[in-house]
C-alpha atoms as a PDB file:
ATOM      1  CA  UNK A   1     -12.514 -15.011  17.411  1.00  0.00           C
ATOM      2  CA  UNK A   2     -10.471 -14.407  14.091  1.00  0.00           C
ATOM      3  CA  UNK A   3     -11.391 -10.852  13.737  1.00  0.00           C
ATOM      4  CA  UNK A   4      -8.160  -8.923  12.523  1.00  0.00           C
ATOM      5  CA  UNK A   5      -7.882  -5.182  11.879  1.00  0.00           C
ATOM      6  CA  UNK A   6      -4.748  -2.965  11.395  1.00  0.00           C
ATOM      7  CA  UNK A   7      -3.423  -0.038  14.167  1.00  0.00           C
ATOM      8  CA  UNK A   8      -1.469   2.406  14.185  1.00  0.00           C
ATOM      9  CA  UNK A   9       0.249   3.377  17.835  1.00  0.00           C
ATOM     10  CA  UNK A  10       1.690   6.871  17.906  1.00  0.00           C
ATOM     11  CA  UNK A  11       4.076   7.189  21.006  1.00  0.00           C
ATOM     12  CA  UNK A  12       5.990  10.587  22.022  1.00  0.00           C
ATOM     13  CA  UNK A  13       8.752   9.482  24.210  1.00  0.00           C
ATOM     14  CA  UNK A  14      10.827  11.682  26.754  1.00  0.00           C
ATOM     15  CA  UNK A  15      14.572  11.708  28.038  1.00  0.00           C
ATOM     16  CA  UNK A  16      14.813  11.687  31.497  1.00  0.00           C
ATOM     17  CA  UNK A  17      18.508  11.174  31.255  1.00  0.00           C
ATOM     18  CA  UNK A  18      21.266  12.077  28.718  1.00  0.00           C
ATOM     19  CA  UNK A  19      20.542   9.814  25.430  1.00  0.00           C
ATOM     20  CA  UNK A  20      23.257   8.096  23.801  1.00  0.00           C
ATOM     21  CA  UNK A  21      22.308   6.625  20.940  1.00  0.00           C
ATOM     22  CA  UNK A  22      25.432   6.393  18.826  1.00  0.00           C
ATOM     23  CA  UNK A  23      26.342   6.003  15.129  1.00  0.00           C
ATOM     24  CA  UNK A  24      30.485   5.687  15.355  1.00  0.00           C
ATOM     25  CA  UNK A  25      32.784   7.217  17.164  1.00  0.00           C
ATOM     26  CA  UNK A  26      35.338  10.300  16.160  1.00  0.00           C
ATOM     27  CA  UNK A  27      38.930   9.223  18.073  1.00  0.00           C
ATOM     28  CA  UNK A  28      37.994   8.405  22.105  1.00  0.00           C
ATOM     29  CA  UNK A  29      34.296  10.506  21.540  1.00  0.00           C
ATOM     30  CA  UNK A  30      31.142   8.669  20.583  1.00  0.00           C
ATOM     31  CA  UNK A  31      28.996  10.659  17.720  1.00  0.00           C
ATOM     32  CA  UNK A  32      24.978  10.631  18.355  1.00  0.00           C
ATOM     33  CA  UNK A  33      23.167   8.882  15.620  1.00  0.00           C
ATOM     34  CA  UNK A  34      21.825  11.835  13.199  1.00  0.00           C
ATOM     35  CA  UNK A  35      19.581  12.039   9.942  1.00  0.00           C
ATOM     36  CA  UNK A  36      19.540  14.909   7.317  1.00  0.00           C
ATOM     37  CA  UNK A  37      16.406  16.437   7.044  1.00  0.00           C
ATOM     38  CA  UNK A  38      15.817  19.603   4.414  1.00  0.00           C
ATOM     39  CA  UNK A  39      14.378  22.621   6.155  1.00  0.00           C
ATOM     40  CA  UNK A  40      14.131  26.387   4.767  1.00  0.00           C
ATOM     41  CA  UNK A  41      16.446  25.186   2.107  1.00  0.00           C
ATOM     42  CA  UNK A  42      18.847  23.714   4.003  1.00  0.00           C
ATOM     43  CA  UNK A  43      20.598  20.580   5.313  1.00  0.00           C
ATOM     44  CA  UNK A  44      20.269  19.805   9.296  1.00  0.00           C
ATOM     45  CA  UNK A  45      22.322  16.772  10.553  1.00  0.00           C
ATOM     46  CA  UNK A  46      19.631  16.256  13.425  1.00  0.00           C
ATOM     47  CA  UNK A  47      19.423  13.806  16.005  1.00  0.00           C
ATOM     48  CA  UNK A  48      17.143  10.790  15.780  1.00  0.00           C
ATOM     49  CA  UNK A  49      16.646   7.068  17.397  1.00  0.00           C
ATOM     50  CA  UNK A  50      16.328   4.482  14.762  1.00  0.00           C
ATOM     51  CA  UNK A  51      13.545   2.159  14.119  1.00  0.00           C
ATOM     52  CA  UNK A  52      15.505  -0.747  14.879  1.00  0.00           C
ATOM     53  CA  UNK A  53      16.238   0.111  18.285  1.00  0.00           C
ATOM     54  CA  UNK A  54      12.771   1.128  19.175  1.00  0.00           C
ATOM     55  CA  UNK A  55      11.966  -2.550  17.861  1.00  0.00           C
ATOM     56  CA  UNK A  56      13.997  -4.298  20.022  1.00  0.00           C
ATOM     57  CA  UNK A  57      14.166  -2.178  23.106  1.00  0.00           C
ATOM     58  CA  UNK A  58      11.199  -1.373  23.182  1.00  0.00           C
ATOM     59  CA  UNK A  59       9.406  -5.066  21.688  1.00  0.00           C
ATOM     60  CA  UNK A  60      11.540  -7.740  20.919  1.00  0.00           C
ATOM     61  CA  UNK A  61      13.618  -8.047  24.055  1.00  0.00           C
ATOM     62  CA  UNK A  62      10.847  -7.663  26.694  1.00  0.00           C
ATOM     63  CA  UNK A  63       8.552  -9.336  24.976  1.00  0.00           C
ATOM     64  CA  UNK A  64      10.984 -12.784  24.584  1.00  0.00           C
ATOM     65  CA  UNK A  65      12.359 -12.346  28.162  1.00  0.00           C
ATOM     66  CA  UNK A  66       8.414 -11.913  29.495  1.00  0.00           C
ATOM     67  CA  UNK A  67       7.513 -14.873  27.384  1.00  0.00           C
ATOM     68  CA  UNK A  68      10.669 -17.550  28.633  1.00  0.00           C
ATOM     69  CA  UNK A  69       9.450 -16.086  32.786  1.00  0.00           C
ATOM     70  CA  UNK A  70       5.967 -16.962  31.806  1.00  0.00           C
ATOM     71  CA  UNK A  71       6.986 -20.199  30.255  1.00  0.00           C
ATOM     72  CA  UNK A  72       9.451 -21.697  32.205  1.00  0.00           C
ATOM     73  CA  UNK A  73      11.846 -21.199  29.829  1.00  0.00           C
ATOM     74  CA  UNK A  74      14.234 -18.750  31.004  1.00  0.00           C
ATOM     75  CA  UNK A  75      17.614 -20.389  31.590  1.00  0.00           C
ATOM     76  CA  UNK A  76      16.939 -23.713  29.676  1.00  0.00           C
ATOM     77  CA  UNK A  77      16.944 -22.232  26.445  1.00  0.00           C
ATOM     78  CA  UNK A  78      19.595 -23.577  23.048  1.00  0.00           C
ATOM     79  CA  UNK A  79      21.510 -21.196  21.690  1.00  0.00           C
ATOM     80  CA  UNK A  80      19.462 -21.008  18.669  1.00  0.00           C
ATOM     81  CA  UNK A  81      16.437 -20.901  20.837  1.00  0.00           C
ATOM     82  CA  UNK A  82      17.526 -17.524  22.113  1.00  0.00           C
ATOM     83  CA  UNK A  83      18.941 -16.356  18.904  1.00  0.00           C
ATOM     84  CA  UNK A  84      15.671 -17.088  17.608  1.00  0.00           C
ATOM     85  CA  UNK A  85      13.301 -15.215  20.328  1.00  0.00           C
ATOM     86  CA  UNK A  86      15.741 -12.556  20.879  1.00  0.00           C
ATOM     87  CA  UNK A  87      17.548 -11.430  17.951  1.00  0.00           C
ATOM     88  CA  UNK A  88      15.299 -12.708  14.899  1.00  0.00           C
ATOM     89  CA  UNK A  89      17.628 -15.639  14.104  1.00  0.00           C
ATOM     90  CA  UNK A  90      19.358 -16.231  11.183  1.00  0.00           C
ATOM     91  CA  UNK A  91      19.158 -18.971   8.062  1.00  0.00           C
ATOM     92  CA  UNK A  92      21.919 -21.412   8.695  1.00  0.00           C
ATOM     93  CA  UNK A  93      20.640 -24.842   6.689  1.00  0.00           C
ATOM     94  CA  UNK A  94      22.124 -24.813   2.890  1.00  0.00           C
ATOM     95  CA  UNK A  95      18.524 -24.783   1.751  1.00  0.00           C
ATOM     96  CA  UNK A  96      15.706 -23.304   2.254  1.00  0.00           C
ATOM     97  CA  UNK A  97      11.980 -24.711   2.727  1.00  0.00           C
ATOM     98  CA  UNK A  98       8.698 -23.759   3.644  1.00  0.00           C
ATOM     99  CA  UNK A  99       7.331 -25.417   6.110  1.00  0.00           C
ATOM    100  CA  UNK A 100       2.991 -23.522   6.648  1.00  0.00           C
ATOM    101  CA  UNK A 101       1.992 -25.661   9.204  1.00  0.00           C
ATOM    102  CA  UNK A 102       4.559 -25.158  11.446  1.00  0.00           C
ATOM    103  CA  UNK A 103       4.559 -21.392  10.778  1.00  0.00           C
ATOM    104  CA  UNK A 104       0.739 -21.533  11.486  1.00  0.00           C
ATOM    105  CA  UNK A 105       1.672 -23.365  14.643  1.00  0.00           C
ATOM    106  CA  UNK A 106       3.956 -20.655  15.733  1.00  0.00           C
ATOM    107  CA  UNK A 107       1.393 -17.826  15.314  1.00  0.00           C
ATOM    108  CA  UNK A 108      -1.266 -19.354  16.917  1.00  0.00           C
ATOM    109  CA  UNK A 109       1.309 -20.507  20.014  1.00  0.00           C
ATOM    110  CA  UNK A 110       3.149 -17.066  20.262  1.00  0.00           C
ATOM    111  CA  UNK A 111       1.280 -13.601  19.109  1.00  0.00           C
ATOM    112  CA  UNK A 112       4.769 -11.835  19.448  1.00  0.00           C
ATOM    113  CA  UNK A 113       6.526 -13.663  16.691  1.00  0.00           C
ATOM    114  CA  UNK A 114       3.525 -13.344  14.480  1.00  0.00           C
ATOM    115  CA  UNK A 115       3.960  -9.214  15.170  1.00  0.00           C
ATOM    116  CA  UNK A 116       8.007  -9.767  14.839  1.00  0.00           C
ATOM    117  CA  UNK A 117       9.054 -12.433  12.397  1.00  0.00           C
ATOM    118  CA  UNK A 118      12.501 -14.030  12.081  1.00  0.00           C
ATOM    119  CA  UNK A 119      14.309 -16.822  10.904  1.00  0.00           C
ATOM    120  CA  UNK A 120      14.253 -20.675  11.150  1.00  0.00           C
ATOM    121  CA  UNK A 121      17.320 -22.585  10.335  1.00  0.00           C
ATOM    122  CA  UNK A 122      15.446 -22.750   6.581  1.00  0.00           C
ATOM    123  CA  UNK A 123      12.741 -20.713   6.609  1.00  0.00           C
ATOM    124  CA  UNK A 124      12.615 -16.541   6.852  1.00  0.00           C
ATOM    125  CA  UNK A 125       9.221 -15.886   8.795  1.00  0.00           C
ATOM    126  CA  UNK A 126       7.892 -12.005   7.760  1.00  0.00           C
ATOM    127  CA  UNK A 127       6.314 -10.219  10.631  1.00  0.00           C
ATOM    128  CA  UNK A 128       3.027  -7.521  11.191  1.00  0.00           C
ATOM    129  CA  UNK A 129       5.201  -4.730  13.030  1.00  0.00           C
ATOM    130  CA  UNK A 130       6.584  -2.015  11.211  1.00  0.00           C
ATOM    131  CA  UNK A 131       8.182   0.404  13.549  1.00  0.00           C
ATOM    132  CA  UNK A 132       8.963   4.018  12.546  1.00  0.00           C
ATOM    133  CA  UNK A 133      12.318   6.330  13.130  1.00  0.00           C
ATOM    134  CA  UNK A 134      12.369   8.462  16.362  1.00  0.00           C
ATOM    135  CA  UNK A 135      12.446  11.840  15.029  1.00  0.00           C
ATOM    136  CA  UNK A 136      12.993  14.848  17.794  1.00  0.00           C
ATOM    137  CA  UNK A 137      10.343  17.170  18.168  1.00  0.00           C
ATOM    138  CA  UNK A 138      12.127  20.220  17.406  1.00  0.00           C
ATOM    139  CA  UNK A 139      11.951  23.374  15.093  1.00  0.00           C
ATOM    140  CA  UNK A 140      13.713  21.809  12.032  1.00  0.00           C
ATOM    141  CA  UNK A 141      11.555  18.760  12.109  1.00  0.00           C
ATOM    142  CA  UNK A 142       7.994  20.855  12.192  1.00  0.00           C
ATOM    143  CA  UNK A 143       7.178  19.409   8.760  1.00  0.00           C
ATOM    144  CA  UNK A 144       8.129  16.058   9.393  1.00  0.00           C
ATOM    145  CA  UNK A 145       5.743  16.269  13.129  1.00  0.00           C
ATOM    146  CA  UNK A 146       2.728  17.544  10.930  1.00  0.00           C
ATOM    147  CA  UNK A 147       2.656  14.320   9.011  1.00  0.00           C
ATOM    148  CA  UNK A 148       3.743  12.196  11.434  1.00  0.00           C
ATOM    149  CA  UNK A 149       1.166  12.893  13.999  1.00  0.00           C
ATOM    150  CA  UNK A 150      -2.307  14.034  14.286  1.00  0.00           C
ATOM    151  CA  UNK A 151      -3.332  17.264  15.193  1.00  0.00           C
ATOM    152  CA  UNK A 152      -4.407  16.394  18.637  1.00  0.00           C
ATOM    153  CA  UNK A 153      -0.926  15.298  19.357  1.00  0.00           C
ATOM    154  CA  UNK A 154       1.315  17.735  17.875  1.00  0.00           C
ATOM    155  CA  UNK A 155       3.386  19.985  20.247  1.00  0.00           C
ATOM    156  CA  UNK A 156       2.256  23.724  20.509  1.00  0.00           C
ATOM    157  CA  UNK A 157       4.454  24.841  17.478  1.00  0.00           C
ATOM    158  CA  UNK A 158       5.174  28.144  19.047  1.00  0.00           C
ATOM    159  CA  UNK A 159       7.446  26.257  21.679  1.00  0.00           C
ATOM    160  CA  UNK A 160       9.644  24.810  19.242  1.00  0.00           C
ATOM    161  CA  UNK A 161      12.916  24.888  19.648  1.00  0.00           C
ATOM    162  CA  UNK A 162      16.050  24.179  17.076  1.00  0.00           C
ATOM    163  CA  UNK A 163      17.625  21.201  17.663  1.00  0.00           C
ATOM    164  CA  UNK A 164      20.921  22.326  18.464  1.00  0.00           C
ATOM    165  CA  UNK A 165      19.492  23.402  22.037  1.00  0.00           C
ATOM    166  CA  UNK A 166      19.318  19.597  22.214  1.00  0.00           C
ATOM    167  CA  UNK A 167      22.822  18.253  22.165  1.00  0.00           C
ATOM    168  CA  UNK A 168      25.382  18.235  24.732  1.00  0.00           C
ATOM    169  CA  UNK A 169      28.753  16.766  25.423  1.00  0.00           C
ATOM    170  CA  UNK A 170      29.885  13.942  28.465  1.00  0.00           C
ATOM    171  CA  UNK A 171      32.598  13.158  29.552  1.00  0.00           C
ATOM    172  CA  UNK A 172      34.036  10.312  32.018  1.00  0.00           C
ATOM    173  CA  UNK A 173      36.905   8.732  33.381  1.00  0.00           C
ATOM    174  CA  UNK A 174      38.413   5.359  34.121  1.00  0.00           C
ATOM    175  CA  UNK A 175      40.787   4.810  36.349  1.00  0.00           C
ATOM    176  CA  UNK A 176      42.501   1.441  37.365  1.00  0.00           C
ATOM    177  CA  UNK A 177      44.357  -0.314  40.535  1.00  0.00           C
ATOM    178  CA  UNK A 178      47.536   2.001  40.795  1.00  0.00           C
ATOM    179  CA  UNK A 179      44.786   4.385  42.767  1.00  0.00           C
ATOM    180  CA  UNK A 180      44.456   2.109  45.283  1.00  0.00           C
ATOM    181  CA  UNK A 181      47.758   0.539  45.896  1.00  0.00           C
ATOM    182  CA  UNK A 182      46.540  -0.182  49.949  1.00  0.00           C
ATOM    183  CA  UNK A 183      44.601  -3.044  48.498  1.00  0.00           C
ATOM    184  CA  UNK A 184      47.059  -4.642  46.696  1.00  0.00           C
ATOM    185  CA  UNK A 185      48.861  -7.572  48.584  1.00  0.00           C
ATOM    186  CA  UNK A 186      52.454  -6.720  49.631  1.00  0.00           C
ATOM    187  CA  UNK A 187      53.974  -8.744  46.792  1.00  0.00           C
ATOM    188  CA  UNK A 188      52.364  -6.535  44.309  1.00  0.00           C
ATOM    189  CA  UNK A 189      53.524  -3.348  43.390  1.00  0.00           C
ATOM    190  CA  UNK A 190      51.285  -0.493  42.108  1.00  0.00           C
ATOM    191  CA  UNK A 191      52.754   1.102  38.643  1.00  0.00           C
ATOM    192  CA  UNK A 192      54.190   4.974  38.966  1.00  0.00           C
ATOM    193  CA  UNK A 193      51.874   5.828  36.004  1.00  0.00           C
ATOM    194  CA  UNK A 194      48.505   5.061  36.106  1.00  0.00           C
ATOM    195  CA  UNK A 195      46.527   3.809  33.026  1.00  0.00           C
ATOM    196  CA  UNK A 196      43.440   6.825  33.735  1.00  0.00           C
ATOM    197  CA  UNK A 197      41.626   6.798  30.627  1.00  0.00           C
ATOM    198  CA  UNK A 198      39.322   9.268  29.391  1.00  0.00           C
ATOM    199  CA  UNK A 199      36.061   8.653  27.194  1.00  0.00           C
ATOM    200  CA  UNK A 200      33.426  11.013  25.718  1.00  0.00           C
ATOM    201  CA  UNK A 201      30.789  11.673  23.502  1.00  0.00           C
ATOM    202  CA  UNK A 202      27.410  13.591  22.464  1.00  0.00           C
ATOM    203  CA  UNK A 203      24.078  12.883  23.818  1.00  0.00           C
ATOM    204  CA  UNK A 204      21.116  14.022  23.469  1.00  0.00           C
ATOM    205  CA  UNK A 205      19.982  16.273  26.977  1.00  0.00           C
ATOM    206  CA  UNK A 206      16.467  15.171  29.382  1.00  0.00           C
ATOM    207  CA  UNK A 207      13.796  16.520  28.434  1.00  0.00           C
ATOM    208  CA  UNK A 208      13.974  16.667  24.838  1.00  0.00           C
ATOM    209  CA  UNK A 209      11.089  14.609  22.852  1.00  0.00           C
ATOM    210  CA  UNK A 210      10.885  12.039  20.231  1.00  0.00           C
ATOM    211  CA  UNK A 211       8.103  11.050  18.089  1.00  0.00           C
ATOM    212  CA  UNK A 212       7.472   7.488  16.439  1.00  0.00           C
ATOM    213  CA  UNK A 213       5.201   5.205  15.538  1.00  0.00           C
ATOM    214  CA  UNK A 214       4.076   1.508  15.304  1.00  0.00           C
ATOM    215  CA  UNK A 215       1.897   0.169  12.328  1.00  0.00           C
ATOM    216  CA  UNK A 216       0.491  -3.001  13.463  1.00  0.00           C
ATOM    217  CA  UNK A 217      -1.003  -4.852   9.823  1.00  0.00           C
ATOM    218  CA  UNK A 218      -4.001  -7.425  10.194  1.00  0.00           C
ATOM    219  CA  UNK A 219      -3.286  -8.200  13.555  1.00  0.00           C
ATOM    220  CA  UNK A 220      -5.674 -10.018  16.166  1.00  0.00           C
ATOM    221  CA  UNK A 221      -6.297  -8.916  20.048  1.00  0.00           C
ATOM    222  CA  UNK A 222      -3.778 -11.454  21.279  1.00  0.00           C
ATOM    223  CA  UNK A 223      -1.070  -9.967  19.113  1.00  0.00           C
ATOM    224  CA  UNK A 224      -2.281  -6.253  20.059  1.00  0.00           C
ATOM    225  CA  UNK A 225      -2.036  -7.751  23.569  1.00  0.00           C
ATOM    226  CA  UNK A 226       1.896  -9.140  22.941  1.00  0.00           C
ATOM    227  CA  UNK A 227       2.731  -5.652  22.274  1.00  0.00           C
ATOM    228  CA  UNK A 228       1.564  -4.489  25.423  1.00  0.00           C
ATOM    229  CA  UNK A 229       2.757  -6.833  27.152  1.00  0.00           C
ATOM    230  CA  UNK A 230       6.223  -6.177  26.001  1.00  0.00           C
ATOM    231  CA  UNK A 231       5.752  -2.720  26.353  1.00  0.00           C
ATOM    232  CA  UNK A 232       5.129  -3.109  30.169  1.00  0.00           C
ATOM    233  CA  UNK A 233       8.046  -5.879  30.918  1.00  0.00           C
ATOM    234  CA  UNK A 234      10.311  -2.587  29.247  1.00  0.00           C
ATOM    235  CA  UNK A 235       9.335   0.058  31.389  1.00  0.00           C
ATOM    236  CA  UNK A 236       9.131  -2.644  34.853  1.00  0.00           C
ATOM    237  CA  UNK A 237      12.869  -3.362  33.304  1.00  0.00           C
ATOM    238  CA  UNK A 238      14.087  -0.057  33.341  1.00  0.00           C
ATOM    239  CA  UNK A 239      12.603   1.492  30.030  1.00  0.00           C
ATOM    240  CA  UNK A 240      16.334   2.549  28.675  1.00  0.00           C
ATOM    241  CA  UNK A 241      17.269   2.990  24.790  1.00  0.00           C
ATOM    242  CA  UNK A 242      20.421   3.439  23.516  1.00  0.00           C
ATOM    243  CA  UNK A 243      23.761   2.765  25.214  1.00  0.00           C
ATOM    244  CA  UNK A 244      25.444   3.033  28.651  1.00  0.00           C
ATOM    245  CA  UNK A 245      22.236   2.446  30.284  1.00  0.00           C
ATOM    246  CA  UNK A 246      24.934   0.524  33.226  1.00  0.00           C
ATOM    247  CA  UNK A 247      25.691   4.395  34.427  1.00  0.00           C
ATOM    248  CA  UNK A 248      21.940   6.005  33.978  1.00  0.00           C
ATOM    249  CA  UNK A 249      21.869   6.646  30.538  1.00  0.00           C
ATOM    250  CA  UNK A 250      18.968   6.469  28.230  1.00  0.00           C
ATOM    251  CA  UNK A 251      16.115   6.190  30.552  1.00  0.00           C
ATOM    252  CA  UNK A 252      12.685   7.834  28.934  1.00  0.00           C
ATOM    253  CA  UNK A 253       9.054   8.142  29.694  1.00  0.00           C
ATOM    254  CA  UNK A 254       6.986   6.915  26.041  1.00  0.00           C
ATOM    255  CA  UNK A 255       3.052   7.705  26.055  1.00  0.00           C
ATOM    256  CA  UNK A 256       1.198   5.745  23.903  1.00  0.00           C
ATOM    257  CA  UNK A 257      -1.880   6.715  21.682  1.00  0.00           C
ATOM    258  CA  UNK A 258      -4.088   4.185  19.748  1.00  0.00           C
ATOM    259  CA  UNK A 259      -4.580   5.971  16.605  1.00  0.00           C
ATOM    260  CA  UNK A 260      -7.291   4.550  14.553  1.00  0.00           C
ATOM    261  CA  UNK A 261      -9.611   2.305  14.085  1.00  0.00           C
ATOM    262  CA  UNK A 262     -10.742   3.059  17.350  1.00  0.00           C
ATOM    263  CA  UNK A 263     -13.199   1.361  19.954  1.00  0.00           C
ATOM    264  CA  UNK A 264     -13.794  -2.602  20.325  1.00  0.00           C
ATOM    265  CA  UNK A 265     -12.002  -5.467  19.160  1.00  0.00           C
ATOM    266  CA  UNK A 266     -14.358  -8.893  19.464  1.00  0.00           C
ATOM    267  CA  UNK A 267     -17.054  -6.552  20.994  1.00  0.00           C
ATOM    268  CA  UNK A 268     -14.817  -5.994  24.211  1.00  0.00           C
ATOM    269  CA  UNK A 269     -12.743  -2.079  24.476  1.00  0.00           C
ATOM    270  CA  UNK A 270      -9.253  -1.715  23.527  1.00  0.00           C
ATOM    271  CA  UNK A 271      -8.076  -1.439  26.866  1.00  0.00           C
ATOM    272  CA  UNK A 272      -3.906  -2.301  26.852  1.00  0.00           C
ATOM    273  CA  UNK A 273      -3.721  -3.561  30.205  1.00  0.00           C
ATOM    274  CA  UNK A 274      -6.663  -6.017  29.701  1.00  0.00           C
ATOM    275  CA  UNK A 275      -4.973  -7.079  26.521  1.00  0.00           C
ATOM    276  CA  UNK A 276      -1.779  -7.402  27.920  1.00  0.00           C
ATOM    277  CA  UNK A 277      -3.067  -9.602  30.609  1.00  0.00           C
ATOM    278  CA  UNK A 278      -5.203 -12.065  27.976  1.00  0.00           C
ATOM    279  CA  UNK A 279      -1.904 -12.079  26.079  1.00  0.00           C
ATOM    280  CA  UNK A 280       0.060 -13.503  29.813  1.00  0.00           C
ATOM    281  CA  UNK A 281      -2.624 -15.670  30.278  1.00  0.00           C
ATOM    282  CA  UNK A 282      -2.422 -16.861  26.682  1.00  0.00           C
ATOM    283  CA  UNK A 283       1.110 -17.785  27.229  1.00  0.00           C
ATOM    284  CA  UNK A 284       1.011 -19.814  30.419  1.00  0.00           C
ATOM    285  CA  UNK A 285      -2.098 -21.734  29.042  1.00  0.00           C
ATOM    286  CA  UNK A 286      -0.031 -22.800  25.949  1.00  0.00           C
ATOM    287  CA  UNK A 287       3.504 -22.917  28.073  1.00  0.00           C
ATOM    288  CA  UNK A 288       3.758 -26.840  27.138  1.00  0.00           C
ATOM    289  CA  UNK A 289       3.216 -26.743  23.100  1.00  0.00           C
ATOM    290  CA  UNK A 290       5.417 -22.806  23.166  1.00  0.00           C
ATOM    291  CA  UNK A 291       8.544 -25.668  24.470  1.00  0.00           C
ATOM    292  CA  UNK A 292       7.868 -28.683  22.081  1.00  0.00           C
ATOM    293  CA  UNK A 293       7.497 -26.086  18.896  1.00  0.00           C
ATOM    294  CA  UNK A 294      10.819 -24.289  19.872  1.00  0.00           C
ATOM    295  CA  UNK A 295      12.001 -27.767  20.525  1.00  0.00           C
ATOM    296  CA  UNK A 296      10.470 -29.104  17.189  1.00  0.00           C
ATOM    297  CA  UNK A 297      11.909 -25.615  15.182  1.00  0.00           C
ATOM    298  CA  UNK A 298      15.085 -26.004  16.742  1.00  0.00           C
ATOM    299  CA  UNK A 299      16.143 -29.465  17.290  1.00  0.00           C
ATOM    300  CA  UNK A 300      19.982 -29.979  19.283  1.00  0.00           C
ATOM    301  CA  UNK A 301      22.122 -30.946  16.755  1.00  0.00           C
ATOM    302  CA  UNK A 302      23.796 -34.041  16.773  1.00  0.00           C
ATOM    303  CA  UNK A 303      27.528 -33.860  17.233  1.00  0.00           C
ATOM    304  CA  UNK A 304      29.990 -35.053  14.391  1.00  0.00           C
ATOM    305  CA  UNK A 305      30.743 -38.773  14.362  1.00  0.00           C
ATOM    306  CA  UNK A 306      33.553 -39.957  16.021  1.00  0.00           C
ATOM    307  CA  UNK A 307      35.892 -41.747  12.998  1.00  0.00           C
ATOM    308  CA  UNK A 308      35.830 -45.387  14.405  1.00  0.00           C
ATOM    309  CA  UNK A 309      39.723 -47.121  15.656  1.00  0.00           C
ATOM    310  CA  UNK A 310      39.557 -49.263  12.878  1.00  0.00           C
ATOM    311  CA  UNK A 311      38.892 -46.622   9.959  1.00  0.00           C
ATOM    312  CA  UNK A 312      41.592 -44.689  11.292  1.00  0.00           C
ATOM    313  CA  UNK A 313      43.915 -47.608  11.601  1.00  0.00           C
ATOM    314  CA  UNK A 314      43.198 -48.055   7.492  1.00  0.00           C
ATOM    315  CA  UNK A 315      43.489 -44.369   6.513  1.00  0.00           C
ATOM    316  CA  UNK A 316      47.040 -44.459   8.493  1.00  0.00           C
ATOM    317  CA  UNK A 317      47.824 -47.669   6.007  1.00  0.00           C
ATOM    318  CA  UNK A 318      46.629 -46.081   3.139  1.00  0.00           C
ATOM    319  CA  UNK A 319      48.635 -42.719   3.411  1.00  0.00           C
ATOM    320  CA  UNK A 320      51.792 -44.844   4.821  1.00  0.00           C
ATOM    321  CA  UNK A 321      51.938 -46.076   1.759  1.00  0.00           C
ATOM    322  CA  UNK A 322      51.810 -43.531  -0.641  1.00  0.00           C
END
């Protein structure tokens, strides 16, 4: 059972609500995260979803929140424990070791951080995902969709459109207690002005498409399964990218595509909700050893020392009589 091959997914996501992935802001108005790309000679500032947000929206954050419900370990989790599963971690020891059994251990005990890597407290772990830009499936980007995809899955190219008919502005407001002064308590008094404030920014409209992809490199049917798996805990969570998701934003529909090799893995079909399920099942079997190696990795650390009465009593001496 330690057959491995490489994929490559290619999904074609839709807005179903206005798509605010940001990359600053311009005074109170957020700016939509954009990418040059040279068409007909020129320069196009067009929108696009980076590939670290598809990564974690779409993979890293499902997939550790679906692995601590299956566990047990949701809620009784360190701080580097979490850090670890849902953010990558970070090195925080002074140096650095390698430590290949307990990386093997971690593999073997959870597919989705042998597709997503991260970071011990000495040790950076490398990971099998690598997951491509969003790029919008408009007229300036026709180039860029003819190498991205394959012909069976490129948009009719007559339908293009430029993607300018794409962007939009919102707008909201915020208003505060002074609106409501019959709920304040008689002792209170509402202000004369109120504090309204006003926030906008640029989104990207429903319906528009994006096209991406995820390279999966010598990867095994459990760790093809993790991906599903974390792909179906996103959409049962909401399936939302980008920000203000609190007020309906970012919401989209993704189709997924094995690309190839195509057909069996261990003589059984590449179904993704059968491999999503062995992956589940993979995790509650191992729930037990998935605790001890995060509690092994991550051992609570010890708090300072407590300088004793009596050291404290001779340090007072000392500097009393200097």
């Amino acid at each position: 059972m330690n057959e491995i091959k490489s994929y490559k997914i290619y999904a074609l996501s839709e807005t179903l609500s206005p798509l605010t992935h940001m990359m600053g802001v311009s005074g109170n108005e957020s700016i939509i995260n954009r990418e040059k790309v040279l068409y007909n000679g020129q320069l196009h500032d067009i929108p696009a979803i980076s590939g670290n947000a598809l990564r974690h929206s779409l993979v890293r954050e499902p997939g550790a929140m679906l692995l601590c419900k299956l566990t047990g370990m949701y809620g009784n989790l360190t701080i580097d424990q979490a850090n670890f599963l849902f953010y990558g971690g970070s090195l925080t020891d002074s140096s650095t070791t390698e430590n290949l059994k307990r990386i093997a251990s971690m593999q073997t005990l959870m597919p989705l951080m042998r597709l997503l890597g991260g970071s011990l407290r000495n040790q950076v772990v490398s990971g099998a995902l690598l997951v491509g830009r969003g790029a919008l499936v408009c007229e300036e980007n026709r180039d860029t969709l003819a190498k991205l995809l394959p012909e069976s899955l490129r948009p009719d190219s007559s339908t293009l459109r430029s993607y300018e008919d794409f962007v939009s502005n919102w707008q909201y407001t915020r208003g505060d207690a002074s609106r409501k002064p019959d709920v304040l308590a008689e002792t209170e008094e509402a202000p004369e002005k109120s504090n309204l404030m006003i926030y906008a920014g640029q989104h990207v409209i429903p319906g528009a498409l994006f096209a991406h992809t995820f390279i999966l490199q010598n990867i095994t049917r459990l760790e093809l399964g993790a991906l599903f798996a974390s792909f179906e805990e996103w959409r049962d969570s909401g399936s939302a990218i980008g920000g203000s998701s609190r007020i309906g934003h970012g919401q989209i529909n993704t189709a997924f595509t094995i690309g190839e090799p195509s057909g069996d893995f261990y003589g059984q079909e590449l179904n993704p909700q059968a491999l999503a399920a062995e992956y589940r099942q993979h995790t509650i079997d191992n729930s037990a050893e998935i605790a001890e190696w995060l509690n092994s990795a991550f051992p609570e650390k010890k708090p300072a020392k407590k300088t004793s009465k009596k050291a404290e009593e001779l340090q007072d001496a000392f500097w009393d009589g200097v």
